[in-house]
C-alpha atoms as a PDB file:
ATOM      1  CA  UNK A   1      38.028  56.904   7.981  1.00  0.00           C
ATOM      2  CA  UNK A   2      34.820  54.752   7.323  1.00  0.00           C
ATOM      3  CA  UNK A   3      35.365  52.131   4.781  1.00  0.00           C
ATOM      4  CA  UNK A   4      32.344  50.368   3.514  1.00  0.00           C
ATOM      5  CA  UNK A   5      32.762  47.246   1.149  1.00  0.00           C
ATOM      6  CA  UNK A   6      30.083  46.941  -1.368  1.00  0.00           C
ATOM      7  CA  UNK A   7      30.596  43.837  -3.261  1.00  0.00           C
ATOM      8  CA  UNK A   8      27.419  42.587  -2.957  1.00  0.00           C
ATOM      9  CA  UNK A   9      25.889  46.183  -3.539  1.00  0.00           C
ATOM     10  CA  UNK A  10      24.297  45.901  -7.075  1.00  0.00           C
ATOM     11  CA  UNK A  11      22.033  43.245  -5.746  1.00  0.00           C
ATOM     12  CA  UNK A  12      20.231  46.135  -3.565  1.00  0.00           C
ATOM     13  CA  UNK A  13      18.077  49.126  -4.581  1.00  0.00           C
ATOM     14  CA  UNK A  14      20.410  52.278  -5.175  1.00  0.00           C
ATOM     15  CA  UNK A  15      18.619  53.606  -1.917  1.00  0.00           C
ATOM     16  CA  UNK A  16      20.151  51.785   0.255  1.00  0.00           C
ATOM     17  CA  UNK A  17      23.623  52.555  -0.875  1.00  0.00           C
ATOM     18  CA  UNK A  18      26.432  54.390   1.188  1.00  0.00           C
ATOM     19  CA  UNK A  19      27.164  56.238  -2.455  1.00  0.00           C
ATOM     20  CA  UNK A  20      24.276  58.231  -1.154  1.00  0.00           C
ATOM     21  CA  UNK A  21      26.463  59.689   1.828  1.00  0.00           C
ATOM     22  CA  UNK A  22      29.835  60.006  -0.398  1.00  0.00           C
ATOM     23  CA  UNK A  23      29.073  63.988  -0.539  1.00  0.00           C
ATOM     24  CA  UNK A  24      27.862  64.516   2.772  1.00  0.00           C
ATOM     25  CA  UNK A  25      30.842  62.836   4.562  1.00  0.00           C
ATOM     26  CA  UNK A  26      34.759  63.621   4.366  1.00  0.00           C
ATOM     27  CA  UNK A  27      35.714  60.634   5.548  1.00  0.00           C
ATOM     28  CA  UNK A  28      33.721  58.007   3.357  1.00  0.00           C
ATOM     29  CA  UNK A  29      35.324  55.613   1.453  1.00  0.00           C
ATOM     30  CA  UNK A  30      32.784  53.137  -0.763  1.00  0.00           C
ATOM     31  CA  UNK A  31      34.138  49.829  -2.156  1.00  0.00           C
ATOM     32  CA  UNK A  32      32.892  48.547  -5.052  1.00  0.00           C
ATOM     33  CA  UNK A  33      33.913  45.189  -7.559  1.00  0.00           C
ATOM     34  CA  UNK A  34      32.849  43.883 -10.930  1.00  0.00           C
ATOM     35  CA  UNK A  35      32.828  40.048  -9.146  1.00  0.00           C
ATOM     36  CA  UNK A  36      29.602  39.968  -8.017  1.00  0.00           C
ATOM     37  CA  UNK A  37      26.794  41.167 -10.094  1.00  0.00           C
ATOM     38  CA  UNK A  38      28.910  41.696 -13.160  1.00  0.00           C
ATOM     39  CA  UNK A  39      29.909  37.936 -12.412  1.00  0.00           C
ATOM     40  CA  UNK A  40      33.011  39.027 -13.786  1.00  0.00           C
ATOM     41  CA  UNK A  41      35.725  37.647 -10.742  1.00  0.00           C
ATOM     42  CA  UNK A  42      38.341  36.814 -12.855  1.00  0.00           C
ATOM     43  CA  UNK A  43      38.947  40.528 -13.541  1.00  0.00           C
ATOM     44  CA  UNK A  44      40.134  41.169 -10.245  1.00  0.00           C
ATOM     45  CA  UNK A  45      38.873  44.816 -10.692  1.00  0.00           C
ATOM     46  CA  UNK A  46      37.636  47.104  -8.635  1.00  0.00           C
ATOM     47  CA  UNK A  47      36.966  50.346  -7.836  1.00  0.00           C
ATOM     48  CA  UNK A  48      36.750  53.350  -4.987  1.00  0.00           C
ATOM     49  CA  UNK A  49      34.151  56.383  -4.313  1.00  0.00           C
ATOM     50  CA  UNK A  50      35.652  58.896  -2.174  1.00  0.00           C
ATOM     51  CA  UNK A  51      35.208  62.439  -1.751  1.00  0.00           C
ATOM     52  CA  UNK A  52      37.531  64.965  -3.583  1.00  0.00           C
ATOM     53  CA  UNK A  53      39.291  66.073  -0.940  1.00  0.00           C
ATOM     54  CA  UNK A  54      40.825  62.176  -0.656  1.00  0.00           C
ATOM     55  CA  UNK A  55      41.316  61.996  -4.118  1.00  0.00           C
ATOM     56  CA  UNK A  56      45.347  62.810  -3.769  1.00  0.00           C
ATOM     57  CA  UNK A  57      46.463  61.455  -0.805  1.00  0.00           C
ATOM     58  CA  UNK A  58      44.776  58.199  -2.125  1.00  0.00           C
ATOM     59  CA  UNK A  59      46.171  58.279  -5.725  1.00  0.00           C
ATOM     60  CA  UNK A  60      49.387  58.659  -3.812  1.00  0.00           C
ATOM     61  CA  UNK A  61      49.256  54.726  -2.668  1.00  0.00           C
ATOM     62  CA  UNK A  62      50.497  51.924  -5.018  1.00  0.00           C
ATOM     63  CA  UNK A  63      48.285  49.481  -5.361  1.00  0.00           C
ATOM     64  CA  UNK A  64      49.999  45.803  -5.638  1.00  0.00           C
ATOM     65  CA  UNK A  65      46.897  44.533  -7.967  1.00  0.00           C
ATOM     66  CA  UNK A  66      46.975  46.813 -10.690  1.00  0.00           C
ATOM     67  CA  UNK A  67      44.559  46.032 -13.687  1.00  0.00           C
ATOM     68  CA  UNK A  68      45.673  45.011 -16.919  1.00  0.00           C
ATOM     69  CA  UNK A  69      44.373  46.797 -19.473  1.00  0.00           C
ATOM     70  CA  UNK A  70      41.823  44.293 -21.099  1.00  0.00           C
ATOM     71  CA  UNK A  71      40.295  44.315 -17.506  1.00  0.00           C
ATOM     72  CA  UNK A  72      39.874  48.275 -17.554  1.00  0.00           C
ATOM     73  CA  UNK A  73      38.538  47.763 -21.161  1.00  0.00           C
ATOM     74  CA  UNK A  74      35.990  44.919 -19.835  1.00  0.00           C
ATOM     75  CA  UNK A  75      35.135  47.373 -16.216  1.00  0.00           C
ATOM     76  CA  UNK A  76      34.519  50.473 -18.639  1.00  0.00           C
ATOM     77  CA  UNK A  77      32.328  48.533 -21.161  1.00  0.00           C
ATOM     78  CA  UNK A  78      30.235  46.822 -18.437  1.00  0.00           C
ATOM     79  CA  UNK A  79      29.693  50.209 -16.913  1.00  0.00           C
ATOM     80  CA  UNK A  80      27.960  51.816 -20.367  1.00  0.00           C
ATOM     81  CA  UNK A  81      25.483  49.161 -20.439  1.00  0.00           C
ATOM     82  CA  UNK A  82      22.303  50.526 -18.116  1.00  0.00           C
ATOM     83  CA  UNK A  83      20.294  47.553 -18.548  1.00  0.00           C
ATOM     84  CA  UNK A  84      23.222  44.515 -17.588  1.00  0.00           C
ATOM     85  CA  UNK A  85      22.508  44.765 -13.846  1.00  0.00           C
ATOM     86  CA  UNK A  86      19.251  45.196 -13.698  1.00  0.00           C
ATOM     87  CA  UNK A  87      18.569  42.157 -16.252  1.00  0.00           C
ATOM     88  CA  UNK A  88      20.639  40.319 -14.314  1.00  0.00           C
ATOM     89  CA  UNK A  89      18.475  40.838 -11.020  1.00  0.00           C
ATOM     90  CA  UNK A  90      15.376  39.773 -13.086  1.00  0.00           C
ATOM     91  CA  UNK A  91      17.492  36.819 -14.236  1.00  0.00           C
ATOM     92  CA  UNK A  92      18.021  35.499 -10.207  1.00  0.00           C
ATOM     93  CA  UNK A  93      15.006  36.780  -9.372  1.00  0.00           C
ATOM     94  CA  UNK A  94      13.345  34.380 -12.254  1.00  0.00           C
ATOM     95  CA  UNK A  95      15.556  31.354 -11.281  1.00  0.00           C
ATOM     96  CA  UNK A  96      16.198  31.579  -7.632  1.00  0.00           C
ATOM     97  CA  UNK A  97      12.046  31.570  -7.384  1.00  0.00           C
ATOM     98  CA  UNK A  98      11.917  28.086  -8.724  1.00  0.00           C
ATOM     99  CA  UNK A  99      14.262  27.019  -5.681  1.00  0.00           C
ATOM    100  CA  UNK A 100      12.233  29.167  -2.836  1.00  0.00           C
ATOM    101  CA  UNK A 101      10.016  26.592  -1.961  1.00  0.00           C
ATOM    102  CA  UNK A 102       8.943  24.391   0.727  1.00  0.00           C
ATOM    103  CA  UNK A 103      11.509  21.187   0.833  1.00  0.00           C
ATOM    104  CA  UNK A 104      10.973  18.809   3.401  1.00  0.00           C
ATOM    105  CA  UNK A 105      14.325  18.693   4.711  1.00  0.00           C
ATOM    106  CA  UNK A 106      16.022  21.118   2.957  1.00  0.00           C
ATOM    107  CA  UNK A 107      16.003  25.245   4.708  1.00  0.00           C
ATOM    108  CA  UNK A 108      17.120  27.894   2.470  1.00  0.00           C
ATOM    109  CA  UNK A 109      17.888  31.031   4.538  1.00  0.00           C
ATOM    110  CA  UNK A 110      16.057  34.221   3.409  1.00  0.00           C
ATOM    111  CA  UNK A 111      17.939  36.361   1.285  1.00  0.00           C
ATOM    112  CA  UNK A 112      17.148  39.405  -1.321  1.00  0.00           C
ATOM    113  CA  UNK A 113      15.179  36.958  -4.704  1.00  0.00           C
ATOM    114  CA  UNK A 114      17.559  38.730  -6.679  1.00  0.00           C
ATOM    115  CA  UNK A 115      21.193  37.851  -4.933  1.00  0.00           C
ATOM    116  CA  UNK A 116      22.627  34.661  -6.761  1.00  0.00           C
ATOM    117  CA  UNK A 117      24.102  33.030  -3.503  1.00  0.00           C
ATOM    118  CA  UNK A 118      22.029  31.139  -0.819  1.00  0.00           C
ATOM    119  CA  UNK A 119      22.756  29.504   2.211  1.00  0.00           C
ATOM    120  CA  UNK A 120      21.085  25.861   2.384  1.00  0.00           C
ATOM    121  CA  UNK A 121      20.701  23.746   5.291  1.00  0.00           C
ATOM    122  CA  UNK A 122      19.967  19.743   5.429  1.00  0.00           C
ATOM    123  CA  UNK A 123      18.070  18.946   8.665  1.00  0.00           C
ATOM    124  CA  UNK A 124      19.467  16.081   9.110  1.00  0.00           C
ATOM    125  CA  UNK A 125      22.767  16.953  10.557  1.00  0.00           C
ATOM    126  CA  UNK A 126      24.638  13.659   9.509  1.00  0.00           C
ATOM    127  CA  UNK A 127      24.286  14.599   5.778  1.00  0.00           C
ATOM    128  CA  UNK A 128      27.051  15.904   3.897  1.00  0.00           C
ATOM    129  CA  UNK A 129      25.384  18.776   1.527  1.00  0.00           C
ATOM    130  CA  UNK A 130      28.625  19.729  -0.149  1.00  0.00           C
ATOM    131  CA  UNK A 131      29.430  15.528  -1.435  1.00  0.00           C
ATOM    132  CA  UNK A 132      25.639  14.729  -1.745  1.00  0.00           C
ATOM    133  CA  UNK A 133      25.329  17.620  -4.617  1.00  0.00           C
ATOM    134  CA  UNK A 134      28.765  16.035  -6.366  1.00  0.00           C
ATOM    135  CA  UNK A 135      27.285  13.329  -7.116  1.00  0.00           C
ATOM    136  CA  UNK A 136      25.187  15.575  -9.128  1.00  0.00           C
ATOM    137  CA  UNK A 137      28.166  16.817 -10.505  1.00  0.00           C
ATOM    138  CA  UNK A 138      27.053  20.473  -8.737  1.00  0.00           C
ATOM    139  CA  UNK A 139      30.183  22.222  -7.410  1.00  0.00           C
ATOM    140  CA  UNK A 140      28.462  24.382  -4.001  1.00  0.00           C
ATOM    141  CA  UNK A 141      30.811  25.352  -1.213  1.00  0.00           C
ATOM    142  CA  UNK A 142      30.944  23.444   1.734  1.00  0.00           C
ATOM    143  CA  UNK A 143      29.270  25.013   5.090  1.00  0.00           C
ATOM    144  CA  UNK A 144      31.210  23.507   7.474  1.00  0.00           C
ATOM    145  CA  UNK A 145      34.758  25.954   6.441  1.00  0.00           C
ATOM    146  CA  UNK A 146      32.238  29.134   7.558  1.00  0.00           C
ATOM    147  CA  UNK A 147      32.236  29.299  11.361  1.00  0.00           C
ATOM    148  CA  UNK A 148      29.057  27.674  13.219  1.00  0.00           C
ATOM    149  CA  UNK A 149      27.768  25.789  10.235  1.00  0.00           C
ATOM    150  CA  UNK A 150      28.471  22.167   9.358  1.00  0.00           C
ATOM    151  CA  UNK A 151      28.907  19.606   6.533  1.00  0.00           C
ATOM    152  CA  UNK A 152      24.877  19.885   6.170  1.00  0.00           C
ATOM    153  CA  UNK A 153      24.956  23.324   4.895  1.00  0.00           C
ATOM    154  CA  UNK A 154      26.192  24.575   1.900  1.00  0.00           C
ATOM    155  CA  UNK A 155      26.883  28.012  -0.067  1.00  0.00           C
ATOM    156  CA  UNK A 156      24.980  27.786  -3.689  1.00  0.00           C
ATOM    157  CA  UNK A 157      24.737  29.845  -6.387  1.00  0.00           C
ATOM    158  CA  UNK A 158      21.674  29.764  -8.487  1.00  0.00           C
ATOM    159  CA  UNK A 159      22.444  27.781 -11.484  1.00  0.00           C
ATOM    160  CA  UNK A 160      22.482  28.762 -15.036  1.00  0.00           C
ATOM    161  CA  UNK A 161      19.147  28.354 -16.881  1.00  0.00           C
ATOM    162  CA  UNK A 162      19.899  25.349 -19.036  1.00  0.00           C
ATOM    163  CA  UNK A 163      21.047  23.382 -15.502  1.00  0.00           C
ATOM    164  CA  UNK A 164      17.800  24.264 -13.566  1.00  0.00           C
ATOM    165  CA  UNK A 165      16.430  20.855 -14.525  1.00  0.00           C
ATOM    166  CA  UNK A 166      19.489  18.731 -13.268  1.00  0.00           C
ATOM    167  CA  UNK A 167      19.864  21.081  -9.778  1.00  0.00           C
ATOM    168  CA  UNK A 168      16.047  20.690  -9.396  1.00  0.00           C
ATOM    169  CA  UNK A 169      16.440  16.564  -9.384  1.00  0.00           C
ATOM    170  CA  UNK A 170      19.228  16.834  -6.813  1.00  0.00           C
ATOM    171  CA  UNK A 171      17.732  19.095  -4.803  1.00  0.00           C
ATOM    172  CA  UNK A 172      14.525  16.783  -4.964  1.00  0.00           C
ATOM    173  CA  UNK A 173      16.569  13.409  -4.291  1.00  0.00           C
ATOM    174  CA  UNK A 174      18.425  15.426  -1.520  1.00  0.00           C
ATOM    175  CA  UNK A 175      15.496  16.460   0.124  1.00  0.00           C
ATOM    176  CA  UNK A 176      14.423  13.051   0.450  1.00  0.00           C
ATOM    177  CA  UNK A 177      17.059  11.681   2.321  1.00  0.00           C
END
């Protein structure tokens, strides 16, 4: 079997996607969730592409995180509407931009414009990303719990629109230091 997770596969062109493969391959299995760019984590909902012929040996295995039945309400209406994802790329796309810059001190690895999540270095190796952006009152995730990074990196997510002014100061103070 060949398993490939997509999680973060509506933030890429449909080209690119191993759904393309599903019908030439008997052995595919394509992961897919509503946490990423349906921002919707709290569902815990997911879903499978597989080819028929897996269809009923799979639906022979219990799963242990069923969905309730407002989350397959909330997967099924997200699915109808055509235009969420792709407004929701422009969306990063438009905000992430105003972050892609050149900081002084601050390196923000290269990523797709339209994923929400970045990976941001301090070159100063002393500085602690994850405590300088509380006192911003900006939750990030720390870099040093991800293997070969340190407390001068940090995981962010682009911010909503209405807090692009207050991450913009921090990142602006932080930069400075």
């Amino acid at each position: 079997m060949v398993v490939i997770d997509e999680a973060y596969g509506d933030y890429m062109d449909m080209k690119n996607s191993a759904l393309n493969l599903i019908n030439s391959y008997d052995n595919l299995i394509v992961l897919k969730t509503f946490s990423k760019g349906f921002a919707l984590a709290g569902l815990r909902a997911g879903y499978i592409i597989i080819p028929k012929e897996l269809f009923a040996p799979i639906n022979k295995i219990t799963n242990p995180y069923s969905i309730t039945e407002l989350g397959r309400r909330v997967a099924i209406s997200v699915l109808e509407d055509d235009n969420f994802i792709k407004n929701t790329l422009n969306k990063n796309k438009e905000i992430k931009s105003q972050f892609l810059k050149s900081w002084k001190n601050l390196n923000i690895s290269t990523t797709c414009d339209t994923v929400s999540i970045c990976l941001i270095e301090h070159k100063n190796k002393n500085i602690n990303l994850q405590k300088e952006f509380a006192k911003f009152k900006i939750g990030v995730v720390d870099g040093s719990t991800f293997k070969s990074l340190g407390k001068n990196s940090i995981r962010f997510r682009i911010p909503k629109e209405e807090d692009i002014p207050k991450v913009l100061e921090a990142f602006t103070y932080i930069d400075s230091l």
